[in-house]
C-alpha atoms as a PDB file:
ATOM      1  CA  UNK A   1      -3.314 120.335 182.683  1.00  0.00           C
ATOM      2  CA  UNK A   2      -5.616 119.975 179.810  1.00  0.00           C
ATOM      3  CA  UNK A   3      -4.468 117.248 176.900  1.00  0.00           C
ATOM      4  CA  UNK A   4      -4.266 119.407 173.422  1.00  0.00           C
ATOM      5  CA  UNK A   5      -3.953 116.620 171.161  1.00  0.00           C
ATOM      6  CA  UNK A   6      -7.416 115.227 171.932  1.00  0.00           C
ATOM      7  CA  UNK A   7     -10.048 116.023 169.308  1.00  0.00           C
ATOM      8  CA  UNK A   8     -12.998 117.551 170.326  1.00  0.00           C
ATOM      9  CA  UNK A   9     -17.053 116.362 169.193  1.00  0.00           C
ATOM     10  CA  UNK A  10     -20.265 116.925 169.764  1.00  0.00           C
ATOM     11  CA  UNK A  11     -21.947 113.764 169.472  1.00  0.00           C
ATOM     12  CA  UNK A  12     -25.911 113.885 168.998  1.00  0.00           C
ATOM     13  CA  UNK A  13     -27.727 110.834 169.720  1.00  0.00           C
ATOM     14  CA  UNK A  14     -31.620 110.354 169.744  1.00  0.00           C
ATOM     15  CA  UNK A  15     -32.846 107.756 172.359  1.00  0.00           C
ATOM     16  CA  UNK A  16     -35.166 104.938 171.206  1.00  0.00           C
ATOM     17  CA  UNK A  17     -38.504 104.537 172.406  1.00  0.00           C
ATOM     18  CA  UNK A  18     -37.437 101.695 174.230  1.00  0.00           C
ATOM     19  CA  UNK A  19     -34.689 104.060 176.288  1.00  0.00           C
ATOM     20  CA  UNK A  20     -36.811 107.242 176.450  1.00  0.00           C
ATOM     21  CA  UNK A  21     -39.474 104.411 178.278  1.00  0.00           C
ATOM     22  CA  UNK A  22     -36.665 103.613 180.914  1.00  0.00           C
ATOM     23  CA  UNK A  23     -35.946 106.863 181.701  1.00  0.00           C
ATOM     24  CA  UNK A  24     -38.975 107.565 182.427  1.00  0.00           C
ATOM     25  CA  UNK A  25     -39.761 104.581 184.526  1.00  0.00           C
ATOM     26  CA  UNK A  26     -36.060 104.575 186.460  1.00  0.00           C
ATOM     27  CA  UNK A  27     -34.975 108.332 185.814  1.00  0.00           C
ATOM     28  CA  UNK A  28     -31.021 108.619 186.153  1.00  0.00           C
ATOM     29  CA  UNK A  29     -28.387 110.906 185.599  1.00  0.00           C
ATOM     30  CA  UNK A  30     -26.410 108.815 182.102  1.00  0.00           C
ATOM     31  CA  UNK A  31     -23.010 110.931 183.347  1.00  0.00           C
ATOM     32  CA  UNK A  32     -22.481 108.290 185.510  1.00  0.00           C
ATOM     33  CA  UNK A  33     -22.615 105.609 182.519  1.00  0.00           C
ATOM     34  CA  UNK A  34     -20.723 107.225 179.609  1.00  0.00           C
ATOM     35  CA  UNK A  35     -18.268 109.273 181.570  1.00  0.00           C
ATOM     36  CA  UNK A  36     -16.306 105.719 182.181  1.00  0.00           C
ATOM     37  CA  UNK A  37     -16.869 104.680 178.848  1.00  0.00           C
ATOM     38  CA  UNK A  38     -14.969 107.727 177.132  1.00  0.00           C
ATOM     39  CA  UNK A  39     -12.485 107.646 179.891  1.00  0.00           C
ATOM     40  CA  UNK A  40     -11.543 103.946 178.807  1.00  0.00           C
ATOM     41  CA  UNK A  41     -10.910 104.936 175.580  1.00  0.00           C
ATOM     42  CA  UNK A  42      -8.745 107.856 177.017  1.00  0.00           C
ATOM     43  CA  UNK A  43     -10.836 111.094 176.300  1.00  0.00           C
ATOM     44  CA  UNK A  44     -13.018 112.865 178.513  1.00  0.00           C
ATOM     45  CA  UNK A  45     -16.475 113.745 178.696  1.00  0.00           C
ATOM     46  CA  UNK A  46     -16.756 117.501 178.828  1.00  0.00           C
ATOM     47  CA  UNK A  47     -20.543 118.542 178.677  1.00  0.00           C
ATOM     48  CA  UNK A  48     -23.665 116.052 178.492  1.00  0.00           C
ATOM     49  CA  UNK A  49     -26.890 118.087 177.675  1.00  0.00           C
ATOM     50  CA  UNK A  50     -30.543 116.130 177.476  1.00  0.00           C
ATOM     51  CA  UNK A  51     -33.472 117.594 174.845  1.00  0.00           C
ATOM     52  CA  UNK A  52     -36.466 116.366 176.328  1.00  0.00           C
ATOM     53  CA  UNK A  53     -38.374 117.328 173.642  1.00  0.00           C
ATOM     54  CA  UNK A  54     -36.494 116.024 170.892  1.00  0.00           C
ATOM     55  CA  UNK A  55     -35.326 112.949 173.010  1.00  0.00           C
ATOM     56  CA  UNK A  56     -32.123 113.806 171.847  1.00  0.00           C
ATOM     57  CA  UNK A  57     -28.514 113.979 174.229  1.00  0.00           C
ATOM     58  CA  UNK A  58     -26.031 116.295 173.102  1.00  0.00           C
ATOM     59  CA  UNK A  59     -22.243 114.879 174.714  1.00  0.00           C
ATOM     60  CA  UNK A  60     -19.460 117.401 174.428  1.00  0.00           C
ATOM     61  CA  UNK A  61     -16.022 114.707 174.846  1.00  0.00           C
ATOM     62  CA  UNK A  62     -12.416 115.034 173.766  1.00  0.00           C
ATOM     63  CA  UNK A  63     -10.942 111.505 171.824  1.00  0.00           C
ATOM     64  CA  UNK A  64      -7.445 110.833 171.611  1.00  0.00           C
ATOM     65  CA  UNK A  65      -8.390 109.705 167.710  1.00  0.00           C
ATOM     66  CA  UNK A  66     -11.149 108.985 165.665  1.00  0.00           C
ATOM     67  CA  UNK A  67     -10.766 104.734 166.133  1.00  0.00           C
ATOM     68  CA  UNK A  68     -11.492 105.393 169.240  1.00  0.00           C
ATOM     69  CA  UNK A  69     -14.717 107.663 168.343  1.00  0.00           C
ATOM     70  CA  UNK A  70     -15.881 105.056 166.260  1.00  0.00           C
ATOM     71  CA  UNK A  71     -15.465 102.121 168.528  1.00  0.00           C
ATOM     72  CA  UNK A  72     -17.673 104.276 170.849  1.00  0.00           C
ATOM     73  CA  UNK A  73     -20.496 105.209 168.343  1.00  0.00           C
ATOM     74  CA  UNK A  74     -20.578 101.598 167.253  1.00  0.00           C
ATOM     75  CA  UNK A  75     -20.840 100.320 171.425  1.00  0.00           C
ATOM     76  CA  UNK A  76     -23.643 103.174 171.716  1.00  0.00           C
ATOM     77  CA  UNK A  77     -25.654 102.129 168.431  1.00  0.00           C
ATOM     78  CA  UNK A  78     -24.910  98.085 168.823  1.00  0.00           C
ATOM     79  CA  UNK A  79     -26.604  98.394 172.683  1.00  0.00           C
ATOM     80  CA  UNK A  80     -29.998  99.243 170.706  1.00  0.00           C
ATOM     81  CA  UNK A  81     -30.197 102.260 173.331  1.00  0.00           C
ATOM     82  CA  UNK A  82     -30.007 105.084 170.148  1.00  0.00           C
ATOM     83  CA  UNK A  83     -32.231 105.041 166.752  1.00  0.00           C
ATOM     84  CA  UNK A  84     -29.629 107.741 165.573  1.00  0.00           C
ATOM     85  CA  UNK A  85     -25.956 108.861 166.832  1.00  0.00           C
ATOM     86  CA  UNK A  86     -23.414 111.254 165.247  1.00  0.00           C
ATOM     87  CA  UNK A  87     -20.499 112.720 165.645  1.00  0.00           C
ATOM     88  CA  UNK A  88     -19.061 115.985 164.340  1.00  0.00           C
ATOM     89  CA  UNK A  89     -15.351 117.549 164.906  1.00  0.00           C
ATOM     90  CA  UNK A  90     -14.994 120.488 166.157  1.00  0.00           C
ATOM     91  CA  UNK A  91     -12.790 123.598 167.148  1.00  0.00           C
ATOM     92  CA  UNK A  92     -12.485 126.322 169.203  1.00  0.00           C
ATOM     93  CA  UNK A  93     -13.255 129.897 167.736  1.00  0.00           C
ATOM     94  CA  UNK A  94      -9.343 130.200 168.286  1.00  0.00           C
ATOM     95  CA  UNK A  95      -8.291 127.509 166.361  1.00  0.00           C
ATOM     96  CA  UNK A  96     -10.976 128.001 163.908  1.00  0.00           C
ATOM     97  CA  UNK A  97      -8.778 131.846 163.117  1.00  0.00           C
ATOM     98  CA  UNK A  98      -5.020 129.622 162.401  1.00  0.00           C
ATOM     99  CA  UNK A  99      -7.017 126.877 159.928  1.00  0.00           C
ATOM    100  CA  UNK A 100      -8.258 129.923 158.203  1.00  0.00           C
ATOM    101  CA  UNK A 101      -5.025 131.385 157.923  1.00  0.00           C
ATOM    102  CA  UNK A 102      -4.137 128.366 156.901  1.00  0.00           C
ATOM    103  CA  UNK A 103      -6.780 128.339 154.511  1.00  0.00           C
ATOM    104  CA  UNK A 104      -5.528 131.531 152.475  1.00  0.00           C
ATOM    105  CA  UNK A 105      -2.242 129.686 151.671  1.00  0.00           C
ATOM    106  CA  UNK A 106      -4.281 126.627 149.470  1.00  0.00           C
ATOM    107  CA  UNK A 107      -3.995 127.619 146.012  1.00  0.00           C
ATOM    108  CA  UNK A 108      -7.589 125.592 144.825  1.00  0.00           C
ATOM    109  CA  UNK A 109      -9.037 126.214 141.570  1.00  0.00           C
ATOM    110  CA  UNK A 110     -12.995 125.297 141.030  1.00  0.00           C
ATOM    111  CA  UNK A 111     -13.522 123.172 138.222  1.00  0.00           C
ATOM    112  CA  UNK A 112     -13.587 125.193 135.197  1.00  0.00           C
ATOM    113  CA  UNK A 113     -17.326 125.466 133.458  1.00  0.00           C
END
């Protein structure tokens, strides 16, 4: 059965020239290393996509909470393996439909001009 109260993220990170080099040199399928890593903090890793071209990984994971987001993006960034990593919330087109009915109950006035 499928944990609902993780969070779910697309995290973008763009390999350094350094990583992109070792790839090359000892090609390998990086499933293998950060599948363990988001299982330790209790998520899972859903989707893991490469860009070639943009030397860019796309990971799809669910995170019990965003400490444990952050500890990973800080373990990613600190190993010198990314120049860039980010991480963005998001929801499923169904969920998306209740925050917006959610949405039409917040009373919030623009500032006035």
């Amino acid at each position: 059965m499928e944990n609902d109260s993780l969070t779910l993220y697309i995290i973008k990170e763009t390999y350094s020239s350094r990583s992109a080099s070792a790839l090359i040199n000892n090609p390998q399928d990086r499933n293998d290393a950060i599948q363990p890593l988001v299982e330790d903090l209790g998520g899972k890793l859903c989707h893991f996509y490469i860009a070639c071209n943009e030397d860019t990984a796309y990971l799809i994971i669910k995170l019990p909470d965003e400490k444990s987001l952050a500890a990973l993006l800080i373990a990613i960034k600190a190993s010198g393996a990314v120049k860039s990593i980010t991480a963005t919330p998001v929801m499923t087109a169904s969920d998306a439909v209740d925050v917006f009915k959610q949405a039409s109950t917040v009373n919030y006035r623009p500032p006035a001009s």
